[in-house]
N, C-alpha and C. Protein backbone atom coordinates (compact mmCIF):
# COMPACT_ATOMS: atom_id res chain seq x y z
N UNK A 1 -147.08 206.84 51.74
CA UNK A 1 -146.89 208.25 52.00
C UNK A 1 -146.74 208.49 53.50
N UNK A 2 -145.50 209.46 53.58
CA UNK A 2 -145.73 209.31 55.56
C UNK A 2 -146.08 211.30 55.69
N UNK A 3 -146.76 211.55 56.52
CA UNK A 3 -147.05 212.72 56.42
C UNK A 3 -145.89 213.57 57.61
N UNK A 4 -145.55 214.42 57.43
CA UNK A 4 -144.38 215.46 57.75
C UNK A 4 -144.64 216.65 57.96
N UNK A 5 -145.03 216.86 59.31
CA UNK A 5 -144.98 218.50 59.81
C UNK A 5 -146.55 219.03 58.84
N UNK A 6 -147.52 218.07 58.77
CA UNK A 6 -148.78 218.40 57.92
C UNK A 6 -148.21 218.25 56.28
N UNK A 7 -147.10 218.10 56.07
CA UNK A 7 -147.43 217.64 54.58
C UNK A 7 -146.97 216.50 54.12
N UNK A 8 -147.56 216.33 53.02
CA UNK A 8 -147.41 214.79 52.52
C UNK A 8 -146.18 214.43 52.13
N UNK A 9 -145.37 213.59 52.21
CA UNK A 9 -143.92 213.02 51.99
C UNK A 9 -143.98 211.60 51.59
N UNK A 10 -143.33 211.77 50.07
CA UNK A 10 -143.01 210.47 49.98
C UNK A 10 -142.27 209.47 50.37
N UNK A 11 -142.42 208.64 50.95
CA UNK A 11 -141.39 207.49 51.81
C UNK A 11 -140.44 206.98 50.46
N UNK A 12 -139.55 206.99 50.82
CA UNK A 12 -138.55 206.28 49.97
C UNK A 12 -137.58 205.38 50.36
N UNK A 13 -138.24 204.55 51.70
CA UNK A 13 -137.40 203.96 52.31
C UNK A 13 -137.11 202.80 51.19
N UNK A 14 -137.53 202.60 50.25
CA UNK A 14 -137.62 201.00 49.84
C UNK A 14 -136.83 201.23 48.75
N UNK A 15 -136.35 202.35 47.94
CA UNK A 15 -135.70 202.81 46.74
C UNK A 15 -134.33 202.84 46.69
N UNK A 16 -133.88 202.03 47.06
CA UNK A 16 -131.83 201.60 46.75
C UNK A 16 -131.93 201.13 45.12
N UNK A 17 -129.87 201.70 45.44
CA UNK A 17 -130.06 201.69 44.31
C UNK A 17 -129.75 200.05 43.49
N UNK A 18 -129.80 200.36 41.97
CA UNK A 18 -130.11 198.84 41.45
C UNK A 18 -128.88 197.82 41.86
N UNK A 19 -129.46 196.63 42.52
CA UNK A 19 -127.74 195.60 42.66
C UNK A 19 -129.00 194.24 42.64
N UNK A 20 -128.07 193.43 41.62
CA UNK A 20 -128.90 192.02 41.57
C UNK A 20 -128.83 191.23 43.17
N UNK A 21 -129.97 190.82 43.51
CA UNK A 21 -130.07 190.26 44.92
C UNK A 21 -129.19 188.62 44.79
N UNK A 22 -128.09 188.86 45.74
CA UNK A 22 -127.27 187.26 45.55
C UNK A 22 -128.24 185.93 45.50
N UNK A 23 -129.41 185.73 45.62
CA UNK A 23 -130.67 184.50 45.63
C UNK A 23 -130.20 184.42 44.01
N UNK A 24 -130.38 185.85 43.36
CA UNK A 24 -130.93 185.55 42.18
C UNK A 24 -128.85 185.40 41.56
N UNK A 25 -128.50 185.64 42.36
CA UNK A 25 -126.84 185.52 41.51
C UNK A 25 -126.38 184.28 41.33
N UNK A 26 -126.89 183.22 40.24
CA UNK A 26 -126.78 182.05 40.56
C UNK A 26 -125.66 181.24 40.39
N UNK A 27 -124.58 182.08 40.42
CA UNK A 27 -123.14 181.29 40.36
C UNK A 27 -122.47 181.28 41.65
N UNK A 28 -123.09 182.42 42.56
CA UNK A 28 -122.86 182.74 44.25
C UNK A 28 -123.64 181.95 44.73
N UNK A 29 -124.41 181.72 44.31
CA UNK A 29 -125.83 180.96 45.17
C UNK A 29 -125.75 179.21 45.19
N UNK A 30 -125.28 178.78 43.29
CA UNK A 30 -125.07 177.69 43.57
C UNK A 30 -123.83 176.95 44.12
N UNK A 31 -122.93 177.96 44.30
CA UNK A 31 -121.69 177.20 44.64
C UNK A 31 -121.91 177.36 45.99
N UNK A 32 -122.34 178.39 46.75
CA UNK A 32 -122.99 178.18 48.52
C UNK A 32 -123.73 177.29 48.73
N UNK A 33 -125.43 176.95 47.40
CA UNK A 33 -125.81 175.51 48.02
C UNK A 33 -124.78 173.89 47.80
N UNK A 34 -123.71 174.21 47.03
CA UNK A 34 -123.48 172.89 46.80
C UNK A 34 -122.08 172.87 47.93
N UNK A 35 -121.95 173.90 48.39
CA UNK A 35 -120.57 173.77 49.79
C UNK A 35 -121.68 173.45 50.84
N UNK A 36 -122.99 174.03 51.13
CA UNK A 36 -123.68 173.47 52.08
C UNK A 36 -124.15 172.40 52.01
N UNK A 37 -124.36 172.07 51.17
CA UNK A 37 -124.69 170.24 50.38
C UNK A 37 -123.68 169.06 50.90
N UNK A 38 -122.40 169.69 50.88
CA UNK A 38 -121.54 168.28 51.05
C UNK A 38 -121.18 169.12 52.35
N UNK A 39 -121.27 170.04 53.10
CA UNK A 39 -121.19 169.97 54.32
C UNK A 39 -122.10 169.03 55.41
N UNK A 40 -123.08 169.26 54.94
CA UNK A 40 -124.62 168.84 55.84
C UNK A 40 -124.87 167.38 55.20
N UNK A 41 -124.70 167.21 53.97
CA UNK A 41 -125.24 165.66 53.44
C UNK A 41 -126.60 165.83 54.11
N UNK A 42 -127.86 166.19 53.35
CA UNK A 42 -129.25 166.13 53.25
C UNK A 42 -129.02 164.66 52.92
N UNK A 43 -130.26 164.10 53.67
CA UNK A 43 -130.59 162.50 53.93
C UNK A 43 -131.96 162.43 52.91
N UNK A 44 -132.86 163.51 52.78
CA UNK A 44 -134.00 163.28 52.41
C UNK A 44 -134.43 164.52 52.11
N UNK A 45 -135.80 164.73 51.30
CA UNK A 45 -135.70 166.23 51.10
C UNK A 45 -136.23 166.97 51.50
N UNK A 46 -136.87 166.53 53.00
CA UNK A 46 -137.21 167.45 53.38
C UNK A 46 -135.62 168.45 54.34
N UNK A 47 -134.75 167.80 54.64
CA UNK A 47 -133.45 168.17 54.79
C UNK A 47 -132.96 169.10 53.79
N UNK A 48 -133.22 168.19 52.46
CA UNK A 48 -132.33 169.31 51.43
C UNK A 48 -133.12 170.52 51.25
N UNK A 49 -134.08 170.54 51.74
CA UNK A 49 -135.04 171.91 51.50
C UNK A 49 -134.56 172.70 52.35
N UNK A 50 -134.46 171.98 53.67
CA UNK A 50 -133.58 173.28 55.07
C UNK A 50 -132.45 173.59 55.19
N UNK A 51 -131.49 172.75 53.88
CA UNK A 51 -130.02 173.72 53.56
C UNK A 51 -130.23 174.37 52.25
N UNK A 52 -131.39 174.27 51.88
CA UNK A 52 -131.65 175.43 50.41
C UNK A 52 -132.34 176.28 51.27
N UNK A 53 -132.98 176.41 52.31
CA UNK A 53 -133.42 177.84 52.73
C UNK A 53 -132.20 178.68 54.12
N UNK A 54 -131.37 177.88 54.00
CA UNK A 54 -130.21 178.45 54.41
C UNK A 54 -129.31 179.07 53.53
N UNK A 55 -129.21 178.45 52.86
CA UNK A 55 -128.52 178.97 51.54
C UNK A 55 -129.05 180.23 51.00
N UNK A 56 -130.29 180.55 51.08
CA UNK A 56 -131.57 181.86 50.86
C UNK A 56 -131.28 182.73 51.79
N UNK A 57 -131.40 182.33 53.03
CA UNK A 57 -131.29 183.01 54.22
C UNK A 57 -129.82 184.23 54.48
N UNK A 58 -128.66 183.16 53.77
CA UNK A 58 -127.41 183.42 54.16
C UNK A 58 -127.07 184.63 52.98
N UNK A 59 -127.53 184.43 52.03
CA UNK A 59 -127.43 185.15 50.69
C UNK A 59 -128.45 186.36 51.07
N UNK A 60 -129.56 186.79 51.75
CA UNK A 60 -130.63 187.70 51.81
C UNK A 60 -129.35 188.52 53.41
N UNK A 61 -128.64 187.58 54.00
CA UNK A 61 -128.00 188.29 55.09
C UNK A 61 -126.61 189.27 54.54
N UNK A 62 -126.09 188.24 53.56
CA UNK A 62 -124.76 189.27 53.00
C UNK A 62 -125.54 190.63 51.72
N UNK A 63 -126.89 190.49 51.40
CA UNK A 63 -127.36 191.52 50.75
C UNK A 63 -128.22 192.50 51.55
N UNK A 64 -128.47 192.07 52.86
CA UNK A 64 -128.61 193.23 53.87
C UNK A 64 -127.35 194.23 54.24
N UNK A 65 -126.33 193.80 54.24
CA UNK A 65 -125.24 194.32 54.63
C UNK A 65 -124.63 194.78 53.93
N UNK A 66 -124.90 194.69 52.41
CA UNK A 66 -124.42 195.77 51.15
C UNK A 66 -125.24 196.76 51.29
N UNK A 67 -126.46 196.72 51.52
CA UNK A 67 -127.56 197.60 51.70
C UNK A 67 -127.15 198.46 52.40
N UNK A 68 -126.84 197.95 53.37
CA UNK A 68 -126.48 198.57 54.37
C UNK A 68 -125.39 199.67 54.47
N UNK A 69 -124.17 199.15 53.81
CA UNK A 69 -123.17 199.74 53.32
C UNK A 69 -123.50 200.97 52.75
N UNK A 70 -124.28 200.81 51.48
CA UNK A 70 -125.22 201.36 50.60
C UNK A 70 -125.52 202.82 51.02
N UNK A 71 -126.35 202.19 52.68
CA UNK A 71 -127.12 204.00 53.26
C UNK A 71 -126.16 204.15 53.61
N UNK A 72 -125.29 203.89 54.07
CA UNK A 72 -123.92 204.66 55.10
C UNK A 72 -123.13 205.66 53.95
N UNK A 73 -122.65 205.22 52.46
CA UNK A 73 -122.27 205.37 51.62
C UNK A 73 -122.43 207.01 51.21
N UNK A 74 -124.46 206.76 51.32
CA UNK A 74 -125.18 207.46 50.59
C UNK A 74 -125.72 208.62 51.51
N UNK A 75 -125.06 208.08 52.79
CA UNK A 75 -126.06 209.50 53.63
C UNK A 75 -127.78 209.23 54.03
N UNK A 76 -127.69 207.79 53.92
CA UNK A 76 -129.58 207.74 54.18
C UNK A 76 -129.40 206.76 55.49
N UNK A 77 -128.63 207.34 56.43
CA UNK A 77 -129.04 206.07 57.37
C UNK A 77 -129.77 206.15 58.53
N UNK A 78 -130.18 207.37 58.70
CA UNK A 78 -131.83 208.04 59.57
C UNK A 78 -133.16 207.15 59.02
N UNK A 79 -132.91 206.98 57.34
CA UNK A 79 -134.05 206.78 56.50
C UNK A 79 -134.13 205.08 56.82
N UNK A 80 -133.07 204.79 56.28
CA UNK A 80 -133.27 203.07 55.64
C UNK A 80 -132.37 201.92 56.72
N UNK A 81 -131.61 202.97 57.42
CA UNK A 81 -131.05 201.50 57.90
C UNK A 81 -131.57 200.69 59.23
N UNK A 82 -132.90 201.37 59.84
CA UNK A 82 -133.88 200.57 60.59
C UNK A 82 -134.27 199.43 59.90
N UNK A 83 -134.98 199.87 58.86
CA UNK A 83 -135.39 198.86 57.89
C UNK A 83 -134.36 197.64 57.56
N UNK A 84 -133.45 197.97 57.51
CA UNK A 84 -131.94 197.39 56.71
C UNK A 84 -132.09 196.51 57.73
N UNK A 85 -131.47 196.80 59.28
CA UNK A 85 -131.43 195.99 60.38
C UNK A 85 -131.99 195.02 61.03
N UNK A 86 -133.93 195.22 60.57
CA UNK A 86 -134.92 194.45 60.87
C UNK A 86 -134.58 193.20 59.70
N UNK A 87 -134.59 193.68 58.66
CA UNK A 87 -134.26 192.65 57.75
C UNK A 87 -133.08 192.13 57.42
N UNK A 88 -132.07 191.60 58.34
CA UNK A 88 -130.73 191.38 58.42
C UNK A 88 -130.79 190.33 59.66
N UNK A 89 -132.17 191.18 60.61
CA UNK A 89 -132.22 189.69 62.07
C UNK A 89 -133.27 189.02 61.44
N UNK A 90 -134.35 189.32 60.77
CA UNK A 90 -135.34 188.06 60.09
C UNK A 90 -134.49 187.15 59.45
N UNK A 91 -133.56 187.89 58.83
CA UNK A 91 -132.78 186.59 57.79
C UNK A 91 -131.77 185.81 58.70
N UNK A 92 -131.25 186.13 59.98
CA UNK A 92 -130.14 185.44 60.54
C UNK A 92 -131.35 184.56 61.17
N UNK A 93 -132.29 185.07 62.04
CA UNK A 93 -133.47 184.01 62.56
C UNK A 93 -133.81 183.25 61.56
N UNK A 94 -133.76 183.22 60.44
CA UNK A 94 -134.21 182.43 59.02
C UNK A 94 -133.02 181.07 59.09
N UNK A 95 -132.43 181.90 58.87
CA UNK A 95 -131.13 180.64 59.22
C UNK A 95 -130.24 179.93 60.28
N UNK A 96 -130.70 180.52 61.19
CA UNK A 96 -130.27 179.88 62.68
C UNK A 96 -131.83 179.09 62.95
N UNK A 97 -132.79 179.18 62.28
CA UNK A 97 -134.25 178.20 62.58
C UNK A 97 -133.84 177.05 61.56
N UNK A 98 -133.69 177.26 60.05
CA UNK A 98 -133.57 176.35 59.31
C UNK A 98 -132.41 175.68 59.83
N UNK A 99 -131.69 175.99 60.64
CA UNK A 99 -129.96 174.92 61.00
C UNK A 99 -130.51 174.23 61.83
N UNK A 100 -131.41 175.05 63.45
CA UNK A 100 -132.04 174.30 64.00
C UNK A 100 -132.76 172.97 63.83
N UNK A 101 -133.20 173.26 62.83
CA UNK A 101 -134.41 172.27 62.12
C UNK A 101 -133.82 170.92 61.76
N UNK A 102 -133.05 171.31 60.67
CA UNK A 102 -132.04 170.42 60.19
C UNK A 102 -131.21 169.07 61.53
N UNK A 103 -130.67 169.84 62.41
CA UNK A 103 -130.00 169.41 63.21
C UNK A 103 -130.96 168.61 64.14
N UNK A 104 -132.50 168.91 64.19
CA UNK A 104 -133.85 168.22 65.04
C UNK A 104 -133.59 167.07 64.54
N UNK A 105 -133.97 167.04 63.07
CA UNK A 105 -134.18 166.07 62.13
C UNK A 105 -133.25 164.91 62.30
N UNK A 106 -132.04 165.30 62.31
CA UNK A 106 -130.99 164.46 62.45
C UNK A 106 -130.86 163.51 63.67
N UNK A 107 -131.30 164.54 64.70
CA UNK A 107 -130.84 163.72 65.97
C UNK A 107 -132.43 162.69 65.84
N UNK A 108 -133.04 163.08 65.91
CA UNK A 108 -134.59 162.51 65.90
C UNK A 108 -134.28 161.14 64.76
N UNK A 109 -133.71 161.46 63.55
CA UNK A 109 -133.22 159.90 62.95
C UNK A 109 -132.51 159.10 63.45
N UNK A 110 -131.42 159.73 63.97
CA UNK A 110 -130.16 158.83 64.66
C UNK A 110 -131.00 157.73 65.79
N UNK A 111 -132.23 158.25 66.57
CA UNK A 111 -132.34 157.65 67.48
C UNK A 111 -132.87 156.25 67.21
């Protein structure tokens, strides 16, 4: 509840409307992990775990930006698209850390 000029207001920042999240779209999802799969060639799994959370990452970034679309669409972008934005750089930091990672790993084997 956020309170407003002394009265109570319900927040509705979190209430978009219904769209299946691409993680869970698993014909988008698996054909992105298996193009990142034979891009990267995971050696081991802790590798293949940091191009499956890229693969998460990258999919949570193109469903920020429908969202996003979404408030612009809808007229809510005072309301939601702070929110939208914060969660659009967690997910690019999500996946510019997991590439990082990946790419540690690699050089750190090679040597």
């Amino acid at each position: 509840m956020m309170e407003v000029m002394g009265k109570r207001k319900k927040s509705n920042l979190l209430h978009f409307p219904p769209r299946p999240a691409p993680p869970t779209d698993s014909v988008n999802y698996e054909a992105l992990l298996r193009d990142l799969i034979e891009e990267h060639r995971p050696a081991n799994t802790v590798e293949h775990a940091l191009v499956e959370m890229m693969a998460r990452q990258y999919c949570l970034i193109q469903r920020s930006l429908i969202l996003q679309q979404d408030a612009f669409d809808h007229g809510e972008v005072v309301e939601k698209l702070p929110l939208l934005m914060r969660q659009h750089s967690a997910a690019e930091r999500g996946f510019h850390k997991a590439l990082a990672a990946l790419m540690d790993l690699r050089k750190v084997r090679r040597k």
